[in-house]
C-alpha atoms as a PDB file:
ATOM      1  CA  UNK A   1     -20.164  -1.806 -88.404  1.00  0.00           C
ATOM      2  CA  UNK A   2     -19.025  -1.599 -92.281  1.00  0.00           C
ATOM      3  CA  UNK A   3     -21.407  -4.387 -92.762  1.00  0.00           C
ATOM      4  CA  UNK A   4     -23.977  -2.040 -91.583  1.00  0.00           C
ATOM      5  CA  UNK A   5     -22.928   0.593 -93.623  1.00  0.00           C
ATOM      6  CA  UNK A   6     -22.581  -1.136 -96.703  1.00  0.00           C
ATOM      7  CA  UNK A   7     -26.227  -2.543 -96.210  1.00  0.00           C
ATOM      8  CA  UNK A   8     -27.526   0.975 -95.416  1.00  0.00           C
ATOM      9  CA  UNK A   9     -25.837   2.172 -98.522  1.00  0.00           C
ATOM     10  CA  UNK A  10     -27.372  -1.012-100.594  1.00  0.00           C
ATOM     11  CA  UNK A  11     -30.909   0.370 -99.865  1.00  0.00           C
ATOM     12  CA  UNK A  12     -30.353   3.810-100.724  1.00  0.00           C
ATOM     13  CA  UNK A  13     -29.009   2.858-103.598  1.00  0.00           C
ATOM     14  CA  UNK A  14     -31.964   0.648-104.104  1.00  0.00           C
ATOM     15  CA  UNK A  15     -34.244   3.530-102.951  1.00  0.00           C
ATOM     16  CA  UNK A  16     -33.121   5.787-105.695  1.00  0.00           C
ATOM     17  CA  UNK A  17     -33.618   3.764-108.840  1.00  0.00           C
ATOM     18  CA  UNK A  18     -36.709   2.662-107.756  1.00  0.00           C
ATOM     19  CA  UNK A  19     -37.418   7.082-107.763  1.00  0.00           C
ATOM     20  CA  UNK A  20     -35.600   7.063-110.737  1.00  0.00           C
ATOM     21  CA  UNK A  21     -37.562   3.878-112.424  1.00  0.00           C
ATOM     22  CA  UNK A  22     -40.512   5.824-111.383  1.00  0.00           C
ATOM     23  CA  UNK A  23     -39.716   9.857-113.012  1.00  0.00           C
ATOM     24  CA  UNK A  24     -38.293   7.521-116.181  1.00  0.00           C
ATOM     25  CA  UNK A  25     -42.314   5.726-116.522  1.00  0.00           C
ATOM     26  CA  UNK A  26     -43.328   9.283-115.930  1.00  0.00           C
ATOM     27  CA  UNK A  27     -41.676  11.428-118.671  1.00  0.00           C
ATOM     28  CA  UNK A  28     -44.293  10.957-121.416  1.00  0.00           C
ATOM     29  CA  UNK A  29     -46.613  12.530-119.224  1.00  0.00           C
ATOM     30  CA  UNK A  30     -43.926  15.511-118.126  1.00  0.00           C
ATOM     31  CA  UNK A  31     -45.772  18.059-120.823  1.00  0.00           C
ATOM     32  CA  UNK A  32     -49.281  17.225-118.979  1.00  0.00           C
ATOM     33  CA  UNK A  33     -48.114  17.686-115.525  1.00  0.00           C
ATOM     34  CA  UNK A  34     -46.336  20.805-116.087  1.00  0.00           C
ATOM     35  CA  UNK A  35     -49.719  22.130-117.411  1.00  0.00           C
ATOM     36  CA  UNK A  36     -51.667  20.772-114.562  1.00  0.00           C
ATOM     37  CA  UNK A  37     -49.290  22.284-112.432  1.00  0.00           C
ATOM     38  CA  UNK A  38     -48.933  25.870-114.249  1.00  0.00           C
ATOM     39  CA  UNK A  39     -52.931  25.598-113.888  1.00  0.00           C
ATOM     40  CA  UNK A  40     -53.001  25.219-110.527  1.00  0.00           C
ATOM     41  CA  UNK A  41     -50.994  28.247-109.908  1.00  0.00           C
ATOM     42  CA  UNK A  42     -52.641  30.335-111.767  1.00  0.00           C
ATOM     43  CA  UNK A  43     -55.870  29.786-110.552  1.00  0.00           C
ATOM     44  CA  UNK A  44     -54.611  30.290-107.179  1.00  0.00           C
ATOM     45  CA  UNK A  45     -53.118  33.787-108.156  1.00  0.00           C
ATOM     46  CA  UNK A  46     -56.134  34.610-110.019  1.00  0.00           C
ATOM     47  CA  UNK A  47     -58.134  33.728-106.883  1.00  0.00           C
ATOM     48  CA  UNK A  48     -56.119  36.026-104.792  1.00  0.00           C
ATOM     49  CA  UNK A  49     -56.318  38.401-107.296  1.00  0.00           C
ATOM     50  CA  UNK A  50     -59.781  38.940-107.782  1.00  0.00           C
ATOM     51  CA  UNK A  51     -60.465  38.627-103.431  1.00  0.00           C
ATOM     52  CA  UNK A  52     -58.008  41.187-103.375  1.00  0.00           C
ATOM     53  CA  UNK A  53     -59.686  43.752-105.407  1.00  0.00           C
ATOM     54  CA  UNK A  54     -63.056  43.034-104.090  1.00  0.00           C
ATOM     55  CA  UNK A  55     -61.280  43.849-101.200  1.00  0.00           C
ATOM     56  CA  UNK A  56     -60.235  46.960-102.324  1.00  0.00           C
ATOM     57  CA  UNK A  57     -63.684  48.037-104.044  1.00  0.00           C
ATOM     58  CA  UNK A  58     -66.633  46.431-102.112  1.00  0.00           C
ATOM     59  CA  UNK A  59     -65.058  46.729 -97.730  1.00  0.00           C
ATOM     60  CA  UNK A  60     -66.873  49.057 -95.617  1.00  0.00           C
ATOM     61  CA  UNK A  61     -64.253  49.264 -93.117  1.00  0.00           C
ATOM     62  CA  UNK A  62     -61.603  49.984 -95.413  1.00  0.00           C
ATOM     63  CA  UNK A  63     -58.457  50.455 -94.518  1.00  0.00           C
ATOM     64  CA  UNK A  64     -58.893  50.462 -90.906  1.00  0.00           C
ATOM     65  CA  UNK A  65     -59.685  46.794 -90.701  1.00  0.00           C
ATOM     66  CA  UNK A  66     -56.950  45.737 -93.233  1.00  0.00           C
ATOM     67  CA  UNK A  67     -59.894  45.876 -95.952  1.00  0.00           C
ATOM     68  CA  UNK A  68     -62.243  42.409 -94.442  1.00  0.00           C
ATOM     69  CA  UNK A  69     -65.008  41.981 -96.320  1.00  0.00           C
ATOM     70  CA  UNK A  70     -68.573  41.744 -94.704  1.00  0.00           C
ATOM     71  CA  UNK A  71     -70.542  40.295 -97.201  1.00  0.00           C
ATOM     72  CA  UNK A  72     -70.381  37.991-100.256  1.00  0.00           C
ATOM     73  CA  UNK A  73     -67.778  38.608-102.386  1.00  0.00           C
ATOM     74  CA  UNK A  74     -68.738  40.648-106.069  1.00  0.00           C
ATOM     75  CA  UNK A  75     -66.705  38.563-108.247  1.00  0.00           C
ATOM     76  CA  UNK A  76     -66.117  35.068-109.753  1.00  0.00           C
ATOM     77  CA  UNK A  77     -63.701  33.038-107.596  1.00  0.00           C
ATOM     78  CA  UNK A  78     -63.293  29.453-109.678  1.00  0.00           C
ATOM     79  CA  UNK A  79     -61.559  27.930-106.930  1.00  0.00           C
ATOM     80  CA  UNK A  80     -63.960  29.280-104.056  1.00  0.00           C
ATOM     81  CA  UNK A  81     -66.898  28.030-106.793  1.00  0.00           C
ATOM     82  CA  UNK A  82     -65.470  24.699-107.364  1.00  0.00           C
ATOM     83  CA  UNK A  83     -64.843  23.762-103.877  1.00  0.00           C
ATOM     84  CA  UNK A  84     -68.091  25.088-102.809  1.00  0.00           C
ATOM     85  CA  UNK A  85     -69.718  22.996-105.261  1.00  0.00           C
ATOM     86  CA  UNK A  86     -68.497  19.818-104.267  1.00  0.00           C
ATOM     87  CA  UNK A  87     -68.708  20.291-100.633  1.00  0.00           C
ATOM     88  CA  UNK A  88     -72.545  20.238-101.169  1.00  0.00           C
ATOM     89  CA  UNK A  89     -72.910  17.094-101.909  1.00  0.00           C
ATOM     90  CA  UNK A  90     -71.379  15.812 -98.109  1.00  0.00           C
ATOM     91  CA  UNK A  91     -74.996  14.980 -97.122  1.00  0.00           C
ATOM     92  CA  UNK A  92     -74.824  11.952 -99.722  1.00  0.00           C
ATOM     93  CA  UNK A  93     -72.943   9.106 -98.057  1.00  0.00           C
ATOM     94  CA  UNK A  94     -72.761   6.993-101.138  1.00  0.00           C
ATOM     95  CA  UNK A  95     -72.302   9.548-103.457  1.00  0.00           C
ATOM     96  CA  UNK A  96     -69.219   9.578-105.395  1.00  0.00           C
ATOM     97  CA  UNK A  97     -68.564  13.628-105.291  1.00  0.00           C
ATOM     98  CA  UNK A  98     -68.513  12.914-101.671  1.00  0.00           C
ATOM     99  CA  UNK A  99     -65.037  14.069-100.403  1.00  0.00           C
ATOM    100  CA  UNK A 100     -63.676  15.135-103.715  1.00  0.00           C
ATOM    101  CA  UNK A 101     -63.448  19.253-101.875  1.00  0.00           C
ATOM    102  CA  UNK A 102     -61.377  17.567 -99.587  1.00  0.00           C
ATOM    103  CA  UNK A 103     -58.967  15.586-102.291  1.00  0.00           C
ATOM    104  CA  UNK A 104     -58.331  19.064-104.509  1.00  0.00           C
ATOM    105  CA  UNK A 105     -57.991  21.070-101.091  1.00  0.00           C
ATOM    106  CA  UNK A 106     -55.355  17.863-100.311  1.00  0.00           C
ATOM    107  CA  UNK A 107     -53.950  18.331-103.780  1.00  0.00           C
ATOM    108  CA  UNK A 108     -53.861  22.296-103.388  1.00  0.00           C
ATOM    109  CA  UNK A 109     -51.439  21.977-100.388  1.00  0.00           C
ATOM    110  CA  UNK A 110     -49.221  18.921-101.100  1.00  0.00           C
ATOM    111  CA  UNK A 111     -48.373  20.898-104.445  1.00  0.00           C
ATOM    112  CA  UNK A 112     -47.585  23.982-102.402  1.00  0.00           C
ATOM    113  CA  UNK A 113     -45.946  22.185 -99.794  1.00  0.00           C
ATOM    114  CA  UNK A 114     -43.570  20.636-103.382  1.00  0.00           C
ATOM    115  CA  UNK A 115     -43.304  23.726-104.757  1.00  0.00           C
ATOM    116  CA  UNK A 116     -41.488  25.235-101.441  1.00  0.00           C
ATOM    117  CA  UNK A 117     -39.083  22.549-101.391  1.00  0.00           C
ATOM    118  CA  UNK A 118     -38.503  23.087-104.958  1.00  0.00           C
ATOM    119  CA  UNK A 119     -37.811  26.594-104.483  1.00  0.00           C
ATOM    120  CA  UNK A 120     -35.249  26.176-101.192  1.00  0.00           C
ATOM    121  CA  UNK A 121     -33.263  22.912-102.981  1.00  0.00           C
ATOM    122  CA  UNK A 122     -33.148  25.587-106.532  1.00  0.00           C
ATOM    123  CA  UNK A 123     -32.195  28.476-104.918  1.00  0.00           C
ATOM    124  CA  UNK A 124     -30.725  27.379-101.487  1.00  0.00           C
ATOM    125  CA  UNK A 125     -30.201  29.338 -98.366  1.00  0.00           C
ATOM    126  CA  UNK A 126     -29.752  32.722 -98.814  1.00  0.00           C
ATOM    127  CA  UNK A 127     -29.383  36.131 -97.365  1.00  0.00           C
ATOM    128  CA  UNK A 128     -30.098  38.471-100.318  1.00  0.00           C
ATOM    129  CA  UNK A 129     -26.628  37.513-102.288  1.00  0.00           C
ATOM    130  CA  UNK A 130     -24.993  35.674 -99.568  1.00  0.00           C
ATOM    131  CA  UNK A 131     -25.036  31.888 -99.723  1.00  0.00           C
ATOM    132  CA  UNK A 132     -25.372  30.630 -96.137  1.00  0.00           C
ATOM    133  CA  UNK A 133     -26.422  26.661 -97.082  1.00  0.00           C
ATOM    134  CA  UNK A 134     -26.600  24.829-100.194  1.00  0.00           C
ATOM    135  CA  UNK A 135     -28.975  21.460 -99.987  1.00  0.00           C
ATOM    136  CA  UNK A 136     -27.271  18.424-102.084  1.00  0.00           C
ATOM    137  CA  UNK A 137     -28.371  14.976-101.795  1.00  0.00           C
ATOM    138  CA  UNK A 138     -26.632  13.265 -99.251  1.00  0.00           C
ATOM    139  CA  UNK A 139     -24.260  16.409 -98.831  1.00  0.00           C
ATOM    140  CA  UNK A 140     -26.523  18.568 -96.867  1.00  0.00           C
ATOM    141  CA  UNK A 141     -25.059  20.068 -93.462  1.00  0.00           C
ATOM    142  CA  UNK A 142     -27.832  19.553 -90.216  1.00  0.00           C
ATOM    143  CA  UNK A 143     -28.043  23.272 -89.700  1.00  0.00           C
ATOM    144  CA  UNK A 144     -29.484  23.644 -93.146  1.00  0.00           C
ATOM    145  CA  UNK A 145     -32.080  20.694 -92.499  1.00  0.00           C
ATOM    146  CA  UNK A 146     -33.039  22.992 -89.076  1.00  0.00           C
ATOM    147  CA  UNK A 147     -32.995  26.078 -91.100  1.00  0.00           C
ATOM    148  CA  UNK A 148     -34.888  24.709 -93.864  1.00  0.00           C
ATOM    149  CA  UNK A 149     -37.961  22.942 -91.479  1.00  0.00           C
ATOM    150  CA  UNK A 150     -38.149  26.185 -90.026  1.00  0.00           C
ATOM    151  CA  UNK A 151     -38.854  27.816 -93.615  1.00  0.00           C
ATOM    152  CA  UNK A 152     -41.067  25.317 -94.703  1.00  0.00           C
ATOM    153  CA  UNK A 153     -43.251  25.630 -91.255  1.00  0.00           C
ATOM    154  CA  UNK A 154     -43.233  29.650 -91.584  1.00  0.00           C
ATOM    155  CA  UNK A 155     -43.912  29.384 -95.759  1.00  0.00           C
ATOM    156  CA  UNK A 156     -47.014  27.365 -95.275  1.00  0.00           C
ATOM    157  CA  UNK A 157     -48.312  28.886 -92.039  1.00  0.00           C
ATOM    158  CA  UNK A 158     -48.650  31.844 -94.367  1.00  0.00           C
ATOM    159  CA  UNK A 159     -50.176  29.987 -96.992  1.00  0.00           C
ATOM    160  CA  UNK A 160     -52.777  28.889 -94.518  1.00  0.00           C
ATOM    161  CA  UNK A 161     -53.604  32.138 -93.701  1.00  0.00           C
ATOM    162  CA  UNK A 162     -53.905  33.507 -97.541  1.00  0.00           C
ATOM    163  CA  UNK A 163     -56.601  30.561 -97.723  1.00  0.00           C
ATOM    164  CA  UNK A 164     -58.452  33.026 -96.818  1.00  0.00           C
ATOM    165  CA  UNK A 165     -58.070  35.154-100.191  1.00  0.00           C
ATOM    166  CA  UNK A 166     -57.639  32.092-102.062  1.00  0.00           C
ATOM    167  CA  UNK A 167     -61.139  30.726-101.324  1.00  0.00           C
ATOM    168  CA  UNK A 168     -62.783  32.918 -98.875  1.00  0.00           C
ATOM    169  CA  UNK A 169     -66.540  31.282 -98.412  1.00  0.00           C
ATOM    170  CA  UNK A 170     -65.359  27.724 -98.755  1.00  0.00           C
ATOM    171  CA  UNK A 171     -62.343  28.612 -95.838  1.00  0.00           C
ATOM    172  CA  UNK A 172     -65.136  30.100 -93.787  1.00  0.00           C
ATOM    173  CA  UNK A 173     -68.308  29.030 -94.021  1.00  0.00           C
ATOM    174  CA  UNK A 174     -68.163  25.869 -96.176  1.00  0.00           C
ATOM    175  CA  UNK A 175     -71.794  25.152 -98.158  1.00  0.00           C
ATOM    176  CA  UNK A 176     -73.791  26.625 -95.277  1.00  0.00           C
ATOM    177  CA  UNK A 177     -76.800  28.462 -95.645  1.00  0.00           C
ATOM    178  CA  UNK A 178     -78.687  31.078 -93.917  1.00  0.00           C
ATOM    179  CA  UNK A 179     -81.870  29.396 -94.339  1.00  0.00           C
ATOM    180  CA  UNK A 180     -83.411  26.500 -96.413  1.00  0.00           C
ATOM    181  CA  UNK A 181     -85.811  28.569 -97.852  1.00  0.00           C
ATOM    182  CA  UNK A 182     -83.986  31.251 -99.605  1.00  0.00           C
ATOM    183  CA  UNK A 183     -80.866  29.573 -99.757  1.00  0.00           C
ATOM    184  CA  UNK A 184     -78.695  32.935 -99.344  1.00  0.00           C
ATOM    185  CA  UNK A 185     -74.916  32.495 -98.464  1.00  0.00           C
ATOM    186  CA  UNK A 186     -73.486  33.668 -95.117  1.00  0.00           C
ATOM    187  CA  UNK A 187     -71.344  36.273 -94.369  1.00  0.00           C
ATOM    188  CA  UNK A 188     -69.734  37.947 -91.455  1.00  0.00           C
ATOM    189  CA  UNK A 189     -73.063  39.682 -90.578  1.00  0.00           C
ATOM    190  CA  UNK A 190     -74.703  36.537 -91.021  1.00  0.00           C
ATOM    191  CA  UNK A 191     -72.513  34.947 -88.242  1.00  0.00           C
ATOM    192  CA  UNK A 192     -73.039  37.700 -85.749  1.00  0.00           C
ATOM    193  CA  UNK A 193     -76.534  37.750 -86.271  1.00  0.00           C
ATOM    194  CA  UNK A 194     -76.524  34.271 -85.447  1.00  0.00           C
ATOM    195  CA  UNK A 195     -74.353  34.631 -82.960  1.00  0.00           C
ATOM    196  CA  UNK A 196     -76.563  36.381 -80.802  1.00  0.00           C
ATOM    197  CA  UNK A 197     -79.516  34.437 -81.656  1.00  0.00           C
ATOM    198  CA  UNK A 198     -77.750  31.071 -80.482  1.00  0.00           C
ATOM    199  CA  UNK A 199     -76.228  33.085 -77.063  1.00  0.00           C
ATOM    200  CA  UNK A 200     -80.031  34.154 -76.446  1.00  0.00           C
ATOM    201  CA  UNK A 201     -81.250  30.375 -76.424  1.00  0.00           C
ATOM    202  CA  UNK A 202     -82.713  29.731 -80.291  1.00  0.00           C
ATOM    203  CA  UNK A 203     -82.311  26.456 -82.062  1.00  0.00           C
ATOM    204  CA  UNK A 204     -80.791  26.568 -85.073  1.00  0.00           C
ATOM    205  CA  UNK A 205     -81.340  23.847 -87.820  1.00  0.00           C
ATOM    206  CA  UNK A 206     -78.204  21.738 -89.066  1.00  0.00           C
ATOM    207  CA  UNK A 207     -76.161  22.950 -91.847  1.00  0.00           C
ATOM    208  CA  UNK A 208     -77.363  26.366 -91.217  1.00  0.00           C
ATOM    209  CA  UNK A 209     -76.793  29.465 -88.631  1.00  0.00           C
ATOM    210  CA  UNK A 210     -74.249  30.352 -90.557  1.00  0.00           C
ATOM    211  CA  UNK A 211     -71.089  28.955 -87.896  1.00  0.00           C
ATOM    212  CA  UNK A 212     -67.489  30.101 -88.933  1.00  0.00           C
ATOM    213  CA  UNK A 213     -64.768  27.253 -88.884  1.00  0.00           C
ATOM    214  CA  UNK A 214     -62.005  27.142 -86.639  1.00  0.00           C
ATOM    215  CA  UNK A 215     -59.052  28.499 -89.188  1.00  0.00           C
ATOM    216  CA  UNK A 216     -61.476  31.178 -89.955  1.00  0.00           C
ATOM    217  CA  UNK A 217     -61.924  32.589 -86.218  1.00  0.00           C
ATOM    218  CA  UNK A 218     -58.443  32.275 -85.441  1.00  0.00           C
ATOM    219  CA  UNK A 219     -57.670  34.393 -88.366  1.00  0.00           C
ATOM    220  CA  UNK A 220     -60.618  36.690 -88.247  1.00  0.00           C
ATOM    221  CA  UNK A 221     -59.781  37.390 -84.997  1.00  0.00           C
ATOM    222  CA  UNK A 222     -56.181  38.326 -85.895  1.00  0.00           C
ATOM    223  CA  UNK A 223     -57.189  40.829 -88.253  1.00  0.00           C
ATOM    224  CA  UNK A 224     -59.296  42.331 -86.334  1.00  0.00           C
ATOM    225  CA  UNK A 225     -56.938  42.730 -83.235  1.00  0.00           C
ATOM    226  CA  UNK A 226     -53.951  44.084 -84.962  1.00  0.00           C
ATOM    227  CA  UNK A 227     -55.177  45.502 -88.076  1.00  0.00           C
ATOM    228  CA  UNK A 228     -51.661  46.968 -88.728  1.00  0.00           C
ATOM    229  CA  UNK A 229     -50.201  43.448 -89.485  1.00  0.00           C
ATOM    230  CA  UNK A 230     -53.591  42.617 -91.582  1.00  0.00           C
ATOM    231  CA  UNK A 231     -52.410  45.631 -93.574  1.00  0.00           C
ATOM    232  CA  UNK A 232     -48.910  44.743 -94.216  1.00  0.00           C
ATOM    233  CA  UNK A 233     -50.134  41.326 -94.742  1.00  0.00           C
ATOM    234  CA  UNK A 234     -52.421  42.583 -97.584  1.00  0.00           C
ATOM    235  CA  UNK A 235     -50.259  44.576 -99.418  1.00  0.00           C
ATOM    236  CA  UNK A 236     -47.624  41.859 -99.354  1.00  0.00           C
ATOM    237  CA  UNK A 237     -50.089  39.732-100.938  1.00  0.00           C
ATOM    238  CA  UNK A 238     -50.264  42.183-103.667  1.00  0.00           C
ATOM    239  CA  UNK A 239     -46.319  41.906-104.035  1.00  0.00           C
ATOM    240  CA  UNK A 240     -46.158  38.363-104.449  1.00  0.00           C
ATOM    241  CA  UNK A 241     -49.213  38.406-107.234  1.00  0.00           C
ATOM    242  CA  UNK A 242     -46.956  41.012-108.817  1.00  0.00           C
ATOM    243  CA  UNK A 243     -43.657  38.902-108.142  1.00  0.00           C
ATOM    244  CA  UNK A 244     -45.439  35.900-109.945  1.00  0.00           C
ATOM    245  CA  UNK A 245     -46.767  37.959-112.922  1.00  0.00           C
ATOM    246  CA  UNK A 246     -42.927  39.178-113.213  1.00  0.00           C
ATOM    247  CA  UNK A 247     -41.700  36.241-113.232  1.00  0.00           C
ATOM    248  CA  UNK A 248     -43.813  33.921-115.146  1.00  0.00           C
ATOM    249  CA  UNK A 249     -43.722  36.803-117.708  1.00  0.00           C
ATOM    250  CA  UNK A 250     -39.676  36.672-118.337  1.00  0.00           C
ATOM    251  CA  UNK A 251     -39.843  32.732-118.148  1.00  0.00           C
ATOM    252  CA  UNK A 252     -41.965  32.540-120.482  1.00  0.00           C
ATOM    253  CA  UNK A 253     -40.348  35.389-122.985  1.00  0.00           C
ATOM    254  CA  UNK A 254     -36.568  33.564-122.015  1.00  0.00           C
ATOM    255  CA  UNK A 255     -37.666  30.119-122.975  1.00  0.00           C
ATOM    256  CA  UNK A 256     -39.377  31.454-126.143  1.00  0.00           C
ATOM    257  CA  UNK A 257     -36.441  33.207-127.179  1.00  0.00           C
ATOM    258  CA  UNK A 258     -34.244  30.442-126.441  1.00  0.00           C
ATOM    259  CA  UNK A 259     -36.413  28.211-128.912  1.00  0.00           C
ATOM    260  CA  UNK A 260     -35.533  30.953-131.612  1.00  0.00           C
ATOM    261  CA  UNK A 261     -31.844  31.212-130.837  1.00  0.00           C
ATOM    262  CA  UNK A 262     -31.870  27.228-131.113  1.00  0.00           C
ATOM    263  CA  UNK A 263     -33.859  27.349-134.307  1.00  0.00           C
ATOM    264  CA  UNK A 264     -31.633  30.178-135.717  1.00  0.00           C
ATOM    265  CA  UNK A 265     -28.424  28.641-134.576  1.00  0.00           C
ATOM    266  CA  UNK A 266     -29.732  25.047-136.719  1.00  0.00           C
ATOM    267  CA  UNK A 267     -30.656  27.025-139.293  1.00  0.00           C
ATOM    268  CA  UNK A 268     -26.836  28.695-139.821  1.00  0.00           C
ATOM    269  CA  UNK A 269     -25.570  25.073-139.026  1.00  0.00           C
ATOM    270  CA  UNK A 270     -27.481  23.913-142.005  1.00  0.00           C
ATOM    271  CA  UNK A 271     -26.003  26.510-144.429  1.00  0.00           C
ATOM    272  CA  UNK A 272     -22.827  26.518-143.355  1.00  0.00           C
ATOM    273  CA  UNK A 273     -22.896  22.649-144.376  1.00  0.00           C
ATOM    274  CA  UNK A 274     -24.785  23.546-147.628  1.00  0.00           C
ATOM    275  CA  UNK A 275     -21.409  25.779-148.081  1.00  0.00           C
ATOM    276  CA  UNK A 276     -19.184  22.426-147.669  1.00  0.00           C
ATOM    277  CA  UNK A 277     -20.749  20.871-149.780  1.00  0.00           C
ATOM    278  CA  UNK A 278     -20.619  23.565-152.705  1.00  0.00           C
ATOM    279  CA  UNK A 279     -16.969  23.704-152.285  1.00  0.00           C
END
């Protein structure tokens, strides 16, 4: 038995400095990744920020339906654009864009799914100022590791669902088309239209007929059933754009001001030195 532990210990151990070896070959790049990664966040606040307000400005139904939009959205979405743009090219076996929506929708959620664990191994487990669990390595109770699986599941089911704001035609429709010949996006109409065209027997032409994905019905159909939780749910969304803004705001204003008490602290070392030296 202790020679089993000892060995079990040996390839922890072993485990870690190989993580370590590998965060030590990546800290010329840490300046690079942390503006990758402050990229990728804002463009997906940005991207919930402008769905939101064409939201707000361009539904019909207003607030009754939780503010759904029911036709192409007004405004720029780069994220929406971008995967749109290389989910065309999926007709092109060989081609090397082929995929690449897939890899940066990949890349979208394996940075949120980081950034959560981030957050509950930072912070902890907490209600409001009570600390419940703290997460250590290899001093981490099994209630917290339920408690914790429980947030991660619940923190990115709700991430799936603001997909939806995040990139609204790419989540829905993908790169289909109404028709080859005009080339017009769908929307929700769109997809009713054809709908009823499809239940009355016509044949509709592949990569058009304008055919909502699966995530998009569930969640279409949610909102639409109780449009008091698509309300809550939308003004929430509004709280955490504001929460980020907040918060990258006095970040960024801390870390500048602790550069200048840093500089201003060297500086008065450097006199007061000056002064010995004098005397």
């Amino acid at each position: 038995m202790k020679i089993s532990n000892k060995l079990d210990s040996e390839r922890k151990t072993s485990l870690w400095r190989y993580i370590s070896m590998f965060l030590k070959l990546l800290t010329p790049f840490r300046v690079a990744i942390g503006v990758a990664c402050l990229t990728i966040s804002v463009l997906i606040i940005y991207s919930m920020l402008i769905t939101n307000i064409d939201r707000l400005l361009n539904s019909e139904c207003g607030f009754n339906c939780g503010y759904l939009l029911e036709k192409t959205p007004s405004y720029f979405n780069p994220l929406d654009y971008v995967l749109l743009r290389l989910s065309s090219h999926h007709e092109k076996y060989f081609d090397i864009q082929m995929f690449l929506d897939t890899a940066l929708f990949a890349t979208m959620l394996i940075y949120t799914f980081i950034c959560i664990l981030y957050g509950i191994v930072k912070i902890g487990i907490n209600f409001f100022s009570l600390e419940i669990y703290r997460l250590k390595r290899r001093d981490t109770m099994p209630q917290a590791l339920s408690v914790v699986s429980i947030l991660v599941i619940l923190m990115m089911f709700a991430f799936s669902m603001q997909l939806m704001s995040i990139a609204p035609m790419y989540v829905t429709f993908g790169d289909q088309r109404v028709n080859g010949e005009s080339g017009e996006k769908c929307t929700l109409k769109e997809s009713q239209i054809s709908h009823k065209s499809m239940s009355e027997g016509h044949v509709m032409n592949v990569g058009f007929g304008c055919q909502m994905t699966m995530i998009a019905q569930l969640y279409t159909k949610i909102q639409l059933s109780l449009p008091a939780f698509t309300i809550s749910y939308y003004i929430l969304s509004w709280a955490f754009i504001f929460t980020f803004g907040m918060f990258l705001a006095y970040h960024s204003r801390s870390k500048s001001s602790a550069h200048q008490l840093a500089g201003y602290s060297q500086l008065n070392g450097n006199d007061e030195e000056q002064d010995e030296d004098l005397q």
